[in-house]
C-alpha atoms as a PDB file:
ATOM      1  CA  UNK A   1      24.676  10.071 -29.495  1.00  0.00           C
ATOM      2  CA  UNK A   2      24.701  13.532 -28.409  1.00  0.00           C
ATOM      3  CA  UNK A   3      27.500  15.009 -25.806  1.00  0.00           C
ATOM      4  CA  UNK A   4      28.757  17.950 -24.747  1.00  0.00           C
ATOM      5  CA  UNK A   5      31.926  19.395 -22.339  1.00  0.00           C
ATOM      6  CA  UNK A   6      30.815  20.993 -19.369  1.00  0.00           C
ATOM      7  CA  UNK A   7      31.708  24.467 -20.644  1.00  0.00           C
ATOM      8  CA  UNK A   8      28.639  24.185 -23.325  1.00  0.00           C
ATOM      9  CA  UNK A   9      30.647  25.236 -25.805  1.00  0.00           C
ATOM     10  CA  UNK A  10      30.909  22.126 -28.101  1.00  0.00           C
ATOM     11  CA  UNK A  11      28.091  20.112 -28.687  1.00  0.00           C
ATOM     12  CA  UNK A  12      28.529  16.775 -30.282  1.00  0.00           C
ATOM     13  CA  UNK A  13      26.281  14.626 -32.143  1.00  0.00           C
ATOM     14  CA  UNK A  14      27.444  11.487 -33.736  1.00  0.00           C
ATOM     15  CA  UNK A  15      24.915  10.329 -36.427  1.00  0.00           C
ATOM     16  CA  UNK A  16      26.655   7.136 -36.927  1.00  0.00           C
ATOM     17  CA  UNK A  17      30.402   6.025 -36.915  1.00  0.00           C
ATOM     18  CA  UNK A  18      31.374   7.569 -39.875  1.00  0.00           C
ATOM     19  CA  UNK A  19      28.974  10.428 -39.679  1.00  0.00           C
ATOM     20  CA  UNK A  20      29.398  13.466 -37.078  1.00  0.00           C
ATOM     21  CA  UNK A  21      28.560  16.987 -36.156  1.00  0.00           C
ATOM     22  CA  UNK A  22      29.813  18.949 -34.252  1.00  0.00           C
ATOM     23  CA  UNK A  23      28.762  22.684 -32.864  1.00  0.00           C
ATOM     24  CA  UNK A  24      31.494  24.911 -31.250  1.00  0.00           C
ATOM     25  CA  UNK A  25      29.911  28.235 -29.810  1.00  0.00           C
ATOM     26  CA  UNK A  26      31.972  31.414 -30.507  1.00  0.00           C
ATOM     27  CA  UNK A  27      34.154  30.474 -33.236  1.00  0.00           C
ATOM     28  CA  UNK A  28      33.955  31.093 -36.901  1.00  0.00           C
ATOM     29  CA  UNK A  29      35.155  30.983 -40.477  1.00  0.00           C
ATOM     30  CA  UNK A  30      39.497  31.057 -39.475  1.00  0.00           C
ATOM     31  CA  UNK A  31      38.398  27.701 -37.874  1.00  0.00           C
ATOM     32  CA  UNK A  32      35.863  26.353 -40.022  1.00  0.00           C
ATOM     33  CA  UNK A  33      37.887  26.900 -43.285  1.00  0.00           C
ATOM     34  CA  UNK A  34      41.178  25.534 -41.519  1.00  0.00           C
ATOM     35  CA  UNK A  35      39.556  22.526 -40.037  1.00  0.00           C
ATOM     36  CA  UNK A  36      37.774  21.636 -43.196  1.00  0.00           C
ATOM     37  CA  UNK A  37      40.803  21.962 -45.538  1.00  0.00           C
ATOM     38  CA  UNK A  38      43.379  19.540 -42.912  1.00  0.00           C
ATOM     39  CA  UNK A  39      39.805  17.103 -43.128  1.00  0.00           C
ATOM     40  CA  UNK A  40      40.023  16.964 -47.058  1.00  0.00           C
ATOM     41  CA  UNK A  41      43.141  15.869 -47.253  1.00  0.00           C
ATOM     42  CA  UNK A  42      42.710  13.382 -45.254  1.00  0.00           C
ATOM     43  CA  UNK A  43      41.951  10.089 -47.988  1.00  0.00           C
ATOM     44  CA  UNK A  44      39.623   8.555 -45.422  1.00  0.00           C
ATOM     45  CA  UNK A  45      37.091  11.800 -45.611  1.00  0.00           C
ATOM     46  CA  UNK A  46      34.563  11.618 -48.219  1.00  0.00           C
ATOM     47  CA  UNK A  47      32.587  15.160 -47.034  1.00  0.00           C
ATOM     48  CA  UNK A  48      33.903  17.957 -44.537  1.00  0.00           C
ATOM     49  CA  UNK A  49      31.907  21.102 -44.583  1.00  0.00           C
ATOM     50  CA  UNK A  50      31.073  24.000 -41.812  1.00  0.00           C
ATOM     51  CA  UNK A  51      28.275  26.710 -41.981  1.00  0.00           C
ATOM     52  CA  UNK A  52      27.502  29.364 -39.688  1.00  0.00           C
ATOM     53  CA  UNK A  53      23.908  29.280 -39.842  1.00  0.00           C
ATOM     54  CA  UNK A  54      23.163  33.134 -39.019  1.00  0.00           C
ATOM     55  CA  UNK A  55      25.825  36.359 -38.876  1.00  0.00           C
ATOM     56  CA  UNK A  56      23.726  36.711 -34.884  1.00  0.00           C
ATOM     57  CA  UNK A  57      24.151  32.956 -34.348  1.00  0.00           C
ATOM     58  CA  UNK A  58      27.787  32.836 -32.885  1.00  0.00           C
ATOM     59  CA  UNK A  59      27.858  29.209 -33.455  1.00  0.00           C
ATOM     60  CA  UNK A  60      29.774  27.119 -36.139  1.00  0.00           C
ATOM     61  CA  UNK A  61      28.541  23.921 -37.172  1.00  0.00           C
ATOM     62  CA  UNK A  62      30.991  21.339 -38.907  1.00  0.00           C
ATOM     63  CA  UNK A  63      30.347  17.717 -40.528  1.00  0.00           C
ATOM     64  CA  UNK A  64      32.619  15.212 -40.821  1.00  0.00           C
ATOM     65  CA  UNK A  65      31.674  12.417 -43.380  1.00  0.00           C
ATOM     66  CA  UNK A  66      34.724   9.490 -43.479  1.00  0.00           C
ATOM     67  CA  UNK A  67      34.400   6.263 -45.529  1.00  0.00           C
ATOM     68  CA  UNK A  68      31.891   3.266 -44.116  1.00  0.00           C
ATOM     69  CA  UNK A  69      34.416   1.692 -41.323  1.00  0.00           C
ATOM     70  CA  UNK A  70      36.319   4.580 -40.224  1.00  0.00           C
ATOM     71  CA  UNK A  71      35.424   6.083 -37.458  1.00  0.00           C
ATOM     72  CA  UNK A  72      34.252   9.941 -37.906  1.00  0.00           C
ATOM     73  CA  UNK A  73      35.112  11.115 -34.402  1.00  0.00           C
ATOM     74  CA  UNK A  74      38.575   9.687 -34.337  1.00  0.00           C
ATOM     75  CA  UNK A  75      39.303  11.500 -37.862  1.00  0.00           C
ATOM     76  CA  UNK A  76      38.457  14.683 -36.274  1.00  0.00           C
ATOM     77  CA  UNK A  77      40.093  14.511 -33.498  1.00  0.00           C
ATOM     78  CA  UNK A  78      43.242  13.477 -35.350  1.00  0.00           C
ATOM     79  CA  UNK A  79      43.266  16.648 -37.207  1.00  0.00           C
ATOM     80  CA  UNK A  80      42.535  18.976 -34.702  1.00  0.00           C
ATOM     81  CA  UNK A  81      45.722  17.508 -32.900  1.00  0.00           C
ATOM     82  CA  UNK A  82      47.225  18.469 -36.018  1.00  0.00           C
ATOM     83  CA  UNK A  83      46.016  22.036 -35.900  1.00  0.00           C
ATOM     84  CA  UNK A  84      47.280  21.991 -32.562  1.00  0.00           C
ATOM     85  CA  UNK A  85      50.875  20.923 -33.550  1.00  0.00           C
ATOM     86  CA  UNK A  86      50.809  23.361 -36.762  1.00  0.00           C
ATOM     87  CA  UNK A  87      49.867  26.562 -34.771  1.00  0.00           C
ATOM     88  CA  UNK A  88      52.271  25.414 -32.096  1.00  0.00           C
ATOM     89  CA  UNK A  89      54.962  25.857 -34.710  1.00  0.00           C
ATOM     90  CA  UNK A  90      53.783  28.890 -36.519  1.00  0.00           C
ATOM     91  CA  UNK A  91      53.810  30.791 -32.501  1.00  0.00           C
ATOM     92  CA  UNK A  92      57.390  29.394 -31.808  1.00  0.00           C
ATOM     93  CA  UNK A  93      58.301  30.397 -35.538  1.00  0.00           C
ATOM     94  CA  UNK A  94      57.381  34.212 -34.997  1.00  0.00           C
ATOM     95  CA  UNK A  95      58.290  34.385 -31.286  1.00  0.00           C
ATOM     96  CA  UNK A  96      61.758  33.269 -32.770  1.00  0.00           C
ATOM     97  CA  UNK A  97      61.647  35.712 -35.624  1.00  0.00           C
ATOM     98  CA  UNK A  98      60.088  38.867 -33.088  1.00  0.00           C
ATOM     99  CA  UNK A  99      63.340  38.197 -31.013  1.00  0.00           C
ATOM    100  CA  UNK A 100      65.303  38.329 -33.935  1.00  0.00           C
ATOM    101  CA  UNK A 101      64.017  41.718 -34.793  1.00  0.00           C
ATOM    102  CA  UNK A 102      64.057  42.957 -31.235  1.00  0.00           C
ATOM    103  CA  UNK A 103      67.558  42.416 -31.484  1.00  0.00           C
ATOM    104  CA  UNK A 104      68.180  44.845 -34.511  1.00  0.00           C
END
């Protein structure tokens, strides 16, 4: 099954429950390495992997591989709401710490 947002910038393709790929248009290795490492250390992840097939291609391409009955899609969305809640913290962390300084 093969989906994408309105904005065309992820594209979706879910090769079976516990296989998926996903293509996000203008991002590259920060995300790629970031997402991939929070996948592996998930215990329900047997493969997580990204490529960016050409340095002109602006596209990233990611692959989520989870053990046979868990669901590959859920698994990524789980850790990107992780992502979200660990760069949440790291901007109120420095905002905190550039008021400190402004102070000084």
């Amino acid at each position: 099954m093969e989906s994408s947002p309105k904005d065309g910038k992820v594209t979706i393709n879910q090769v079976s429950k516990n296989v998926i790929t996903v293509a996000i248009k203008g991002e590259d290795h920060t995300l790629g390495n970031v997402v991939r490492y929070l996948l592996l250390k998930n215990k329900q992840v047997e493969f997580a992997g990204y490529n960016i097939p050409h340095p002109s291609e602006n596209v990233l391409h990611l692959r989520v591989q989870t053990k046979q009955d868990v669901d590959s899609k859920q698994v990524l969305v789980e850790t990107l709401e992780t992502l979200k809640i660990i760069c949440n913290s790291l901007e109120e962390k420095y905002k905190e710490e550039l008021a400190r300084f402004m102070e000084t």
